[in-house]
N, C-alpha and C. Protein backbone atom coordinates (compact mmCIF):
# COMPACT_ATOMS: atom_id res chain seq x y z
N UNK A 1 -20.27 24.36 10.23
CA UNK A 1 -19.27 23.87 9.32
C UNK A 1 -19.64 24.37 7.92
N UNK A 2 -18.78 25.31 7.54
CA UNK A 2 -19.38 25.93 6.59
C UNK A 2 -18.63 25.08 4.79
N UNK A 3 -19.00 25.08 3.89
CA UNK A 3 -18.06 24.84 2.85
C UNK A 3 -17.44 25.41 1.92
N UNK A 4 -16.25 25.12 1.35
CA UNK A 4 -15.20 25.91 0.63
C UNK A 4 -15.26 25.36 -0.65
N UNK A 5 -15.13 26.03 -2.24
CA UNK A 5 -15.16 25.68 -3.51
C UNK A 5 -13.45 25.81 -3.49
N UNK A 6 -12.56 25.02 -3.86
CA UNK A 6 -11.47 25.27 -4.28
C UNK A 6 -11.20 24.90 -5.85
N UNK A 7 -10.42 25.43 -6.77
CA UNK A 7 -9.99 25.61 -7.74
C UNK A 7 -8.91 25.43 -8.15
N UNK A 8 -8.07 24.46 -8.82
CA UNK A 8 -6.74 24.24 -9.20
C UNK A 8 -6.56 24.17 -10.72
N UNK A 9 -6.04 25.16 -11.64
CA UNK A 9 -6.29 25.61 -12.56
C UNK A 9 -4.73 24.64 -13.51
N UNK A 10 -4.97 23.92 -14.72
CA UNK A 10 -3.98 23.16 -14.82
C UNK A 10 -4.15 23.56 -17.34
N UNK A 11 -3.06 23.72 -17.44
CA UNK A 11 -2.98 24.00 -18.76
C UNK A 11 -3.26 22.77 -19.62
N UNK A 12 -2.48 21.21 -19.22
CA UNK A 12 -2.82 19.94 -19.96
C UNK A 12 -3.58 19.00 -19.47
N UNK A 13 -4.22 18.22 -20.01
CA UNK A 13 -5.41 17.27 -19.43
C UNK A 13 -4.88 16.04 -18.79
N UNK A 14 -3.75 15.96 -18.61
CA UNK A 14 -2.71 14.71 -18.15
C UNK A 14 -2.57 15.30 -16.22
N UNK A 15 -2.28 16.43 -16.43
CA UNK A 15 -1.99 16.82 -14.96
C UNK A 15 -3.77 16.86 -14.01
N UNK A 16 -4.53 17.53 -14.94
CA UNK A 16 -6.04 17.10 -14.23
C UNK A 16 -6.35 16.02 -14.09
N UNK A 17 -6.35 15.10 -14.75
CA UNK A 17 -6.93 13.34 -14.72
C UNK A 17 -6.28 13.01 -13.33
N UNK A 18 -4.61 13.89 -13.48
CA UNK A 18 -3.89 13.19 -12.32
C UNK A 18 -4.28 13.86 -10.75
N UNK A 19 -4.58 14.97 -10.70
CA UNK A 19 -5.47 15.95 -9.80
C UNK A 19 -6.56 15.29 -9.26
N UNK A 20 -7.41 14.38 -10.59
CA UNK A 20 -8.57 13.85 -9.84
C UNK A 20 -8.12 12.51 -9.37
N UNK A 21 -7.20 11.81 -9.65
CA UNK A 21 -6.73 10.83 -8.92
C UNK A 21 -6.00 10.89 -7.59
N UNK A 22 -5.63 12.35 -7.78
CA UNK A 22 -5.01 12.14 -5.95
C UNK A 22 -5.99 12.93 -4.85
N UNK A 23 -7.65 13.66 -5.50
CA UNK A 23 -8.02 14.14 -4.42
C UNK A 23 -9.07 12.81 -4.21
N UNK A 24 -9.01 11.91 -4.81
CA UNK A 24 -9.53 10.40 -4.54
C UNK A 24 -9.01 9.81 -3.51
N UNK A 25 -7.82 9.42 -3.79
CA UNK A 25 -6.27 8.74 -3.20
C UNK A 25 -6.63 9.78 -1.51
N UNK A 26 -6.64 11.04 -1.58
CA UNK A 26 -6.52 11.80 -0.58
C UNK A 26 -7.92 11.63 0.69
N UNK A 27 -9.13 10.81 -0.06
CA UNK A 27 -10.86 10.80 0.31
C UNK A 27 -11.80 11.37 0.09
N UNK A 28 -11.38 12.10 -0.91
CA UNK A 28 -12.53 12.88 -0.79
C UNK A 28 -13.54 12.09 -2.26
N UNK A 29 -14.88 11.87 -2.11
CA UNK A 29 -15.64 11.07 -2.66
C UNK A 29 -15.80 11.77 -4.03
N UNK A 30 -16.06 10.68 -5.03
CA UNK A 30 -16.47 11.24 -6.48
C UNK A 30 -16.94 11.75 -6.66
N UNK A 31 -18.09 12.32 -6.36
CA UNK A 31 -18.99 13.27 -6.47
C UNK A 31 -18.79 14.82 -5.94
N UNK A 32 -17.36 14.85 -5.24
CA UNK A 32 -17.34 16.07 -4.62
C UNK A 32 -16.57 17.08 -5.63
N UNK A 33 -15.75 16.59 -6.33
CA UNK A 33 -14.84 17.25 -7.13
C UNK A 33 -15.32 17.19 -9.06
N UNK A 34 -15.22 18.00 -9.75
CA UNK A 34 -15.43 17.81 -11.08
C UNK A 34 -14.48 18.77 -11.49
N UNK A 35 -14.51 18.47 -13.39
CA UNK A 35 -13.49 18.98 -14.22
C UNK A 35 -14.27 20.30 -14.65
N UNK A 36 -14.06 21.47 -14.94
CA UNK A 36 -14.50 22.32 -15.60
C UNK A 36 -13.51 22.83 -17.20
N UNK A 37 -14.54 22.98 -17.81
CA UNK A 37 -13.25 22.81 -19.54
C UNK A 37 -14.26 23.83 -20.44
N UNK A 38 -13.40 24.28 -21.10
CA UNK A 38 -14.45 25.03 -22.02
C UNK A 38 -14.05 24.17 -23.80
N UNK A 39 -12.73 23.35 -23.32
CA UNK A 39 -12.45 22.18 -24.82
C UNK A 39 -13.41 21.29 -24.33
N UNK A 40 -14.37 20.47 -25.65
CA UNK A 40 -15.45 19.68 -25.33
C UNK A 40 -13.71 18.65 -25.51
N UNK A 41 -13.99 17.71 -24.25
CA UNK A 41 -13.83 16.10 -24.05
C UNK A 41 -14.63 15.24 -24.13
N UNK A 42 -14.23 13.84 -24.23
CA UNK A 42 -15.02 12.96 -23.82
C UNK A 42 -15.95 12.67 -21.95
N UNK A 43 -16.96 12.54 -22.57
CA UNK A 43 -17.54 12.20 -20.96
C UNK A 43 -15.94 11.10 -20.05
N UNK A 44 -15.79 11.23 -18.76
CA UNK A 44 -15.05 10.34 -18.07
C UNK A 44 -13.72 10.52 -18.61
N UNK A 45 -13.14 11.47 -19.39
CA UNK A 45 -11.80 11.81 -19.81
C UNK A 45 -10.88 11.72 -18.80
N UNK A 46 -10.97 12.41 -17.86
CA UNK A 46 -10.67 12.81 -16.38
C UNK A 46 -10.59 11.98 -15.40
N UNK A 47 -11.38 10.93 -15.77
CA UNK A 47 -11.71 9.84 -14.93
C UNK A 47 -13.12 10.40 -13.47
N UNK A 48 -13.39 11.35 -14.19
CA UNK A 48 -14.58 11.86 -13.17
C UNK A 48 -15.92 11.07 -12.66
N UNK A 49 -16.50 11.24 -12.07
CA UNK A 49 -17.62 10.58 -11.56
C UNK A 49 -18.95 11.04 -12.70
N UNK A 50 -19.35 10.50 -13.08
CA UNK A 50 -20.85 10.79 -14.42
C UNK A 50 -21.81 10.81 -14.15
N UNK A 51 -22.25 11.38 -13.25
CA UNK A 51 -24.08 11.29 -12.78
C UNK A 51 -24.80 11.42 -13.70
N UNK A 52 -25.53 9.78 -13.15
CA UNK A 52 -26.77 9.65 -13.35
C UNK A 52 -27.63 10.69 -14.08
N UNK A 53 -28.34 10.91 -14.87
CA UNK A 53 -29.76 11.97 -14.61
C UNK A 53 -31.13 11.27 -14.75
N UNK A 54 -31.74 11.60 -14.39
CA UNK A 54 -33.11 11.41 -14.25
C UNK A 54 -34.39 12.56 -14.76
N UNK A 55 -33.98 12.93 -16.09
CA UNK A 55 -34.72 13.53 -16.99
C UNK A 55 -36.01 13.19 -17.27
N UNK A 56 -35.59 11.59 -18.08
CA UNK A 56 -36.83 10.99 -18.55
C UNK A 56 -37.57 10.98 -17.91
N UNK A 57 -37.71 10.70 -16.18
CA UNK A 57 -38.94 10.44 -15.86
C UNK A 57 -39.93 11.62 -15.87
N UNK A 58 -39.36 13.28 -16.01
CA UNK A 58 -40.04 14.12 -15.99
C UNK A 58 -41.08 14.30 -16.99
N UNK A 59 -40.79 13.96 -18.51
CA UNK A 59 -41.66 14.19 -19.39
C UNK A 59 -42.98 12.91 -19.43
N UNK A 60 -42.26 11.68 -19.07
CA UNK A 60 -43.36 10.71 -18.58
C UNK A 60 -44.01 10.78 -17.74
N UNK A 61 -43.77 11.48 -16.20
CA UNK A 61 -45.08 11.78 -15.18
C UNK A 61 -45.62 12.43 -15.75
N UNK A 62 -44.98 13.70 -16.08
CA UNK A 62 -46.12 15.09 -17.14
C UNK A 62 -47.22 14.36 -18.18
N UNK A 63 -47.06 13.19 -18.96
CA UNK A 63 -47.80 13.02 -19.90
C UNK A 63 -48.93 12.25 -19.23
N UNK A 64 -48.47 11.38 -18.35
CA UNK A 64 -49.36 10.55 -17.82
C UNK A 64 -50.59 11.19 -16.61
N UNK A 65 -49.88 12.24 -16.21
CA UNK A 65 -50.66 13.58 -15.08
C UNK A 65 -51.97 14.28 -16.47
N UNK A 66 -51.18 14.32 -17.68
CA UNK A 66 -51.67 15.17 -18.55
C UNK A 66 -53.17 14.93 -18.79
N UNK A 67 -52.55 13.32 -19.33
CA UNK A 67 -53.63 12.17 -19.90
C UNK A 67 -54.75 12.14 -18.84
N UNK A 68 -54.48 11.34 -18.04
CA UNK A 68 -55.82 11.57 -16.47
C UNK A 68 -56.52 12.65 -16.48
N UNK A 69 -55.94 14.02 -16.45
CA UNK A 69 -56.51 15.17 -16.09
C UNK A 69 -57.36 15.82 -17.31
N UNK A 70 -57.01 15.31 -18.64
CA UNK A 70 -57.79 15.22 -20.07
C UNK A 70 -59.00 14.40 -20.08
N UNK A 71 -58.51 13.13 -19.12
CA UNK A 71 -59.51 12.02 -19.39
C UNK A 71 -60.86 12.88 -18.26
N UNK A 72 -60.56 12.94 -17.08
CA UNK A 72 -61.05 13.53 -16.07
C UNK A 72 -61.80 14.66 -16.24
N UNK A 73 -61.23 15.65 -17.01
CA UNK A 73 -61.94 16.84 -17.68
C UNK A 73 -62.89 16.30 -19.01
N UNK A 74 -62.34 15.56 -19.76
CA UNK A 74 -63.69 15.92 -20.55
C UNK A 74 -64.60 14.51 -20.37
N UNK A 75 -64.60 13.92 -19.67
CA UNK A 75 -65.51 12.86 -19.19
C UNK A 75 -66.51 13.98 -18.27
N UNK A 76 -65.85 14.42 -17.42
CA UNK A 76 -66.56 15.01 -16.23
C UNK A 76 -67.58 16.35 -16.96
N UNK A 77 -67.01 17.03 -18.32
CA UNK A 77 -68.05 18.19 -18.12
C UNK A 77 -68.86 17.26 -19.78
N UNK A 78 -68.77 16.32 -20.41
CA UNK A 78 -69.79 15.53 -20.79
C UNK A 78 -70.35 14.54 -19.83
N UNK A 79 -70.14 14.78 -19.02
CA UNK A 79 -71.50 14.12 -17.90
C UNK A 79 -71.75 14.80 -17.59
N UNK A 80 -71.36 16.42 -16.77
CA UNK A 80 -71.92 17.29 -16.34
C UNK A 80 -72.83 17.91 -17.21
N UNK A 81 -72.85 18.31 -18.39
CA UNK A 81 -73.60 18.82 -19.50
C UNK A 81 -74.14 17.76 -20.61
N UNK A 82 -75.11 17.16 -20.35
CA UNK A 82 -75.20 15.80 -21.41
C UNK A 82 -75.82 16.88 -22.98
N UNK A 83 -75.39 16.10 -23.98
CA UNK A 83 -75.84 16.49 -25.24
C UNK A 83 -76.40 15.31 -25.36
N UNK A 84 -77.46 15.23 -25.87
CA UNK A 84 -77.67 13.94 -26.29
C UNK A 84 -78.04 13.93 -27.63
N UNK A 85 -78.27 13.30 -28.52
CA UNK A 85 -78.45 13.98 -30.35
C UNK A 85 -78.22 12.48 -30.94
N UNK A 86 -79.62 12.36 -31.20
CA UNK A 86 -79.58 10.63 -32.23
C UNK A 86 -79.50 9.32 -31.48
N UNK A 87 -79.16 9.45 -30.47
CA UNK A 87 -79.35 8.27 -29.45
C UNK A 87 -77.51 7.72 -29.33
N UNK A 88 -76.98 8.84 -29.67
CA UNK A 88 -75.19 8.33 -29.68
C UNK A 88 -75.08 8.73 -28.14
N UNK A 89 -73.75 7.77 -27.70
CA UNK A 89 -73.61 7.97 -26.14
C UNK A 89 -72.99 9.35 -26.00
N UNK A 90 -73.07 9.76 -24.17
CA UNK A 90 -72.50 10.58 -24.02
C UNK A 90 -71.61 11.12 -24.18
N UNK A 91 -70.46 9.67 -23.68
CA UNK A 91 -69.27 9.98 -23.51
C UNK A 91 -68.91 9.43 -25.15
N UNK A 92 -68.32 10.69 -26.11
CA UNK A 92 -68.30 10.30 -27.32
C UNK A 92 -66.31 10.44 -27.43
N UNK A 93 -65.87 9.27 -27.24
CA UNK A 93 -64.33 8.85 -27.10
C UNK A 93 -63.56 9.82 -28.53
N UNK A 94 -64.20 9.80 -29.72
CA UNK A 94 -63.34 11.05 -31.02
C UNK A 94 -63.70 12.15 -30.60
N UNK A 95 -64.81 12.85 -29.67
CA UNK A 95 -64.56 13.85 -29.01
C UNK A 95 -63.22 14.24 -27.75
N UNK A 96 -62.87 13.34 -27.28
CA UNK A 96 -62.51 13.39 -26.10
C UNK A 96 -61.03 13.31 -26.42
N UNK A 97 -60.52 12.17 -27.85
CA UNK A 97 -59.06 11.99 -28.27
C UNK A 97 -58.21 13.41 -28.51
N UNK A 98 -58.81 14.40 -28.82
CA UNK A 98 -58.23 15.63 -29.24
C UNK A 98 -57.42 16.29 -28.29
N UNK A 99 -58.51 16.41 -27.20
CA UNK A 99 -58.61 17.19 -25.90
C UNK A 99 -57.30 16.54 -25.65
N UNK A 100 -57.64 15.42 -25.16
CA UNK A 100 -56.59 14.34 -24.59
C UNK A 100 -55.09 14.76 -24.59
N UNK A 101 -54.91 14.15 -26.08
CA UNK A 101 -53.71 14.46 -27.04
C UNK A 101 -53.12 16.16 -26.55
N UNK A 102 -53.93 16.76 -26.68
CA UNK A 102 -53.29 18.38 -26.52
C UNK A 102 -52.73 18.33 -25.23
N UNK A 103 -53.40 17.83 -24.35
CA UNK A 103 -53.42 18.28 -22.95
C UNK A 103 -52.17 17.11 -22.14
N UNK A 104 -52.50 15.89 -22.73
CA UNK A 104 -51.02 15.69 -22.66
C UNK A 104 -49.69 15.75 -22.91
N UNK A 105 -49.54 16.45 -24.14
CA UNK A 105 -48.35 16.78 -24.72
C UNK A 105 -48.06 17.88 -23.94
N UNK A 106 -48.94 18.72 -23.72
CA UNK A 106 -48.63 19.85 -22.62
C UNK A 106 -48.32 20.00 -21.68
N UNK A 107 -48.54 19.16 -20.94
CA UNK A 107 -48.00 18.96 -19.58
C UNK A 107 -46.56 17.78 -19.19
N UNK A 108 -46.63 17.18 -20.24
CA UNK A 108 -45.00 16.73 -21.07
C UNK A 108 -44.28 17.37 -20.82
N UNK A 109 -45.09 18.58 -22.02
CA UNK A 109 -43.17 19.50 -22.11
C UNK A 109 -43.33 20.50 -21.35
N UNK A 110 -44.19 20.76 -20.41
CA UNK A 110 -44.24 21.68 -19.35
C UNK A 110 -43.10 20.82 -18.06
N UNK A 111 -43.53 19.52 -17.53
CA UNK A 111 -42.69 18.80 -16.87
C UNK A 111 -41.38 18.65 -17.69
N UNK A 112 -41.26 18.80 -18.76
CA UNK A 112 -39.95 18.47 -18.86
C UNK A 112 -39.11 19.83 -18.83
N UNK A 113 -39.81 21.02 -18.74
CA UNK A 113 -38.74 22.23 -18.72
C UNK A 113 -38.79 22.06 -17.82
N UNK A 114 -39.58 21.90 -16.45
CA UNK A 114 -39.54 21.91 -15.28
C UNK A 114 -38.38 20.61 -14.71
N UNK A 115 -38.37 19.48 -15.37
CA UNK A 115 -37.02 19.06 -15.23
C UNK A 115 -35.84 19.28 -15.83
N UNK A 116 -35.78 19.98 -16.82
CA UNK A 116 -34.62 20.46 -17.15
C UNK A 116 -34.15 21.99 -16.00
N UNK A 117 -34.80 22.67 -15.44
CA UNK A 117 -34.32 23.52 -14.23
C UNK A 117 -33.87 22.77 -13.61
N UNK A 118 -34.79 21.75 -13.13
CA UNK A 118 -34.18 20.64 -11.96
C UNK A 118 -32.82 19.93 -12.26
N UNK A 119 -32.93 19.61 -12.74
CA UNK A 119 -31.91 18.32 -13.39
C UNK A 119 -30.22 19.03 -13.09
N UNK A 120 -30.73 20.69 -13.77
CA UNK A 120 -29.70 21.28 -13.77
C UNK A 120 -29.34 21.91 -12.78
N UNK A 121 -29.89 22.20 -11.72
CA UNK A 121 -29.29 22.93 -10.50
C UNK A 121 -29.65 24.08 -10.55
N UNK A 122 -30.47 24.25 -11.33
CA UNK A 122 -30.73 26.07 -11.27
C UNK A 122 -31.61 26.79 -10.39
N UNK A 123 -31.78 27.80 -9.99
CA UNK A 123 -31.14 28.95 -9.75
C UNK A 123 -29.58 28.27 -9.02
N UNK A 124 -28.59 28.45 -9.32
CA UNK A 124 -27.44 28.01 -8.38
C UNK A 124 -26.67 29.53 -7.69
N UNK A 125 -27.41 29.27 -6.46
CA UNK A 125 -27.60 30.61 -5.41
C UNK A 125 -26.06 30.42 -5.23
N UNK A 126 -25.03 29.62 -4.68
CA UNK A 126 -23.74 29.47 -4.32
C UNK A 126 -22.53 29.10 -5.50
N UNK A 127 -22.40 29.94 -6.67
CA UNK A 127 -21.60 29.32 -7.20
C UNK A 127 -20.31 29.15 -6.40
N UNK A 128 -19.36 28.21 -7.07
CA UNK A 128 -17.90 27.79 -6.85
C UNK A 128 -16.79 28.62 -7.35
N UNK A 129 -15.86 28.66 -6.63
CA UNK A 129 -14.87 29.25 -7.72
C UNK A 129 -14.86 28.94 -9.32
N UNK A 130 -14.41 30.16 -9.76
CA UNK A 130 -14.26 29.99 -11.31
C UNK A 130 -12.87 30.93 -11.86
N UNK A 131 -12.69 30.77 -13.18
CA UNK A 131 -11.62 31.68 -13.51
C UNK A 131 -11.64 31.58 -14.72
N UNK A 132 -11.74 32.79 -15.62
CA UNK A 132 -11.96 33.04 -17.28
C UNK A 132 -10.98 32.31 -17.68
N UNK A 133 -10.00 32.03 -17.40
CA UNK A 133 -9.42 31.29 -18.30
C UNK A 133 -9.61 29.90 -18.89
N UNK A 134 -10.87 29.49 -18.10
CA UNK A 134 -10.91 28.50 -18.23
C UNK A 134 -11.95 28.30 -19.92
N UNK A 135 -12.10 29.55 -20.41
CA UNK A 135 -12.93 29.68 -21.26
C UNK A 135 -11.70 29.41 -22.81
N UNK A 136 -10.63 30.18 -22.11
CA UNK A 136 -9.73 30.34 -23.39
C UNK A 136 -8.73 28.73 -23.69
N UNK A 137 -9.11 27.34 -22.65
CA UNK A 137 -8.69 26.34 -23.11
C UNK A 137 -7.96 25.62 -21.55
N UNK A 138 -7.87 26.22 -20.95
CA UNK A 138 -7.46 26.01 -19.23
C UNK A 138 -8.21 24.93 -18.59
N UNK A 139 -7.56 24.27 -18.32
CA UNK A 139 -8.93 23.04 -17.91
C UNK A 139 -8.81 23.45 -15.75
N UNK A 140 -10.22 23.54 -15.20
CA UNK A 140 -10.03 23.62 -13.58
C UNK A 140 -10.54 22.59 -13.27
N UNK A 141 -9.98 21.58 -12.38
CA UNK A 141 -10.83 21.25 -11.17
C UNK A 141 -11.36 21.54 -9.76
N UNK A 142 -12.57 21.46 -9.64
CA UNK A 142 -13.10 22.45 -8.57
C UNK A 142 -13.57 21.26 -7.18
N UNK A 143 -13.12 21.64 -6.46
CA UNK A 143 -13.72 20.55 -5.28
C UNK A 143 -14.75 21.28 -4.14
N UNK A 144 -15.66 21.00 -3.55
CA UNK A 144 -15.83 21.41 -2.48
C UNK A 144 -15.56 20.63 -1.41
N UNK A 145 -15.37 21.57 -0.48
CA UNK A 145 -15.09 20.52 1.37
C UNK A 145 -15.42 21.78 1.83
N UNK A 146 -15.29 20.96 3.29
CA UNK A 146 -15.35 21.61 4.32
C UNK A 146 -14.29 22.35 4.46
N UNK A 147 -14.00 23.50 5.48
CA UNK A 147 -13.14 24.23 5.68
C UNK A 147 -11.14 23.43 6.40
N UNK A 148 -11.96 22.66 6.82
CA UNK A 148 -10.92 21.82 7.41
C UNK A 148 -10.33 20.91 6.76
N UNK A 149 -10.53 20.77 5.15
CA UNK A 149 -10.49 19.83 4.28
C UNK A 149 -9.59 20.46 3.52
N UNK A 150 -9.92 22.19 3.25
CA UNK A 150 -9.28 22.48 2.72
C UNK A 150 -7.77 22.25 2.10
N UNK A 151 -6.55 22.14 3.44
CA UNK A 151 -5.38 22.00 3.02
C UNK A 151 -4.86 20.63 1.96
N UNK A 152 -5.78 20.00 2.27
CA UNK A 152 -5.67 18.92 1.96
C UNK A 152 -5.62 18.38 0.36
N UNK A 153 -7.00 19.54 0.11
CA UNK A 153 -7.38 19.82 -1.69
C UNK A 153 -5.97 20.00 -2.01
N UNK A 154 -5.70 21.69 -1.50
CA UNK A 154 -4.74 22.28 -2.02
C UNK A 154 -3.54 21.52 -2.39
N UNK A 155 -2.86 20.72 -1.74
CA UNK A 155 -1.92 19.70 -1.57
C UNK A 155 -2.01 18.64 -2.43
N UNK A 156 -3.15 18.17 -2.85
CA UNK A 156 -3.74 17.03 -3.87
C UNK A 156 -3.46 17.64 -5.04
N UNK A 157 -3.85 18.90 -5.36
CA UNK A 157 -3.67 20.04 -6.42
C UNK A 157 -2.35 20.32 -7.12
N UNK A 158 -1.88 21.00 -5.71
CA UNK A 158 -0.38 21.21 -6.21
C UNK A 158 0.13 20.04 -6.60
N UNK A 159 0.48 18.67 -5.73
CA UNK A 159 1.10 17.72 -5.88
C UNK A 159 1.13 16.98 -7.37
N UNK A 160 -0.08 17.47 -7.97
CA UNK A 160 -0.51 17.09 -9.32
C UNK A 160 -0.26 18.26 -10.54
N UNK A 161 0.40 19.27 -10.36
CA UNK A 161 1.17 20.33 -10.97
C UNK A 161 -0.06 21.64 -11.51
N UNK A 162 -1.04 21.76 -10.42
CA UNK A 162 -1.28 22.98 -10.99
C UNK A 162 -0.86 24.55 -10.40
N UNK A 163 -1.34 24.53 -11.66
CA UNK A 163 -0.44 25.85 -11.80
C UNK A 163 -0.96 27.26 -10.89
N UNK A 164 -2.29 27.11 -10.78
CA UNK A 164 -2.62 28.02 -10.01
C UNK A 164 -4.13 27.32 -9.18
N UNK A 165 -4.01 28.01 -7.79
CA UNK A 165 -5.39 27.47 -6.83
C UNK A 165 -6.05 29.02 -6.52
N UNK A 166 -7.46 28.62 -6.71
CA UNK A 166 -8.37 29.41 -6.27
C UNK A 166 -8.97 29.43 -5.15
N UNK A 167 -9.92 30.14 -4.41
CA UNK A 167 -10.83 29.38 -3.74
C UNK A 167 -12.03 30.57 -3.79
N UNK A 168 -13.40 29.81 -3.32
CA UNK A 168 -14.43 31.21 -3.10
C UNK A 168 -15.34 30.50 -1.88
């Protein structure tokens, strides 16, 4: 069962809102269909589905992975290598805050580019239909289904006045 991107390409934002209300009405779940626009709208203009993201937690595991592995490293090679000088302890904690600090911020924003690929879908090996016009003010909605679903888009599409259907 393979799947199909379809495309229904619509000039005013009244006929899309209404597009995403009848491939609803029709079953197919919120998450399957979105608006594509190159005019910034409001989030939910469309009445679209808004996922979630889960960003934040990337830069917080990274810092907290960071921190441990700072604490871990320079605990471990001042015990492994003792200095000792004046009778001050080994483990000398304003030595160790620096390290720390660097090494967690680093692995922060290392996890967080690494969730920003994620987050975003990238590499996206299968794009969907698309169509330049949608750059010059054209608003599309794009659905995927299954092949057998297909007619069904199309019909939700038209019925809602667009003007032209794609598919890839």
């Amino acid at each position: 069962m393979s799947s199909k991107s379809v495309l229904g390409l619509f000039q005013e934002p009244e006929p899309a809102a209404d597009a995403m209300d009848a491939l609803a009405a029709v079953g197919f779940e919120r998450g399957t269909f979105d608006v594509l626009t190159g005019t910034p709208y409001p989030e939910g203009a469309f009445g679209e589905h808004v996922p979630q993201h889960r960003l934040f937690r990337f830069p917080a595991f990274g810092a907290i992975i960071g921190f441990m592995v700072a604490l871990l490293f320079t605990a471990a090679t001042q015990i492994a290598y003792p200095v000792v000088s004046g009778g001050k302890p080994i483990l000398s904690l304003f030595a160790m805050l620096i390290i720390m600090y660097e090494l967690t911020m680093l692995s922060a924003v290392i996890a967080t580019v690494v969730g920003i690929i994620f987050e975003s879908r990238l590499p996206n090996l299968k794009p969907g239909a698309y169509d330049p016009r949608i750059t010059e003010g054209w608003i599309g909605v794009v659905i995927s289904c299954d092949d057998e679903r297909v007619r069904d888009a199309e019909l939700a599409l038209k019925s809602s006045g667009a003007l032209e259907i794609k598919h890839a």
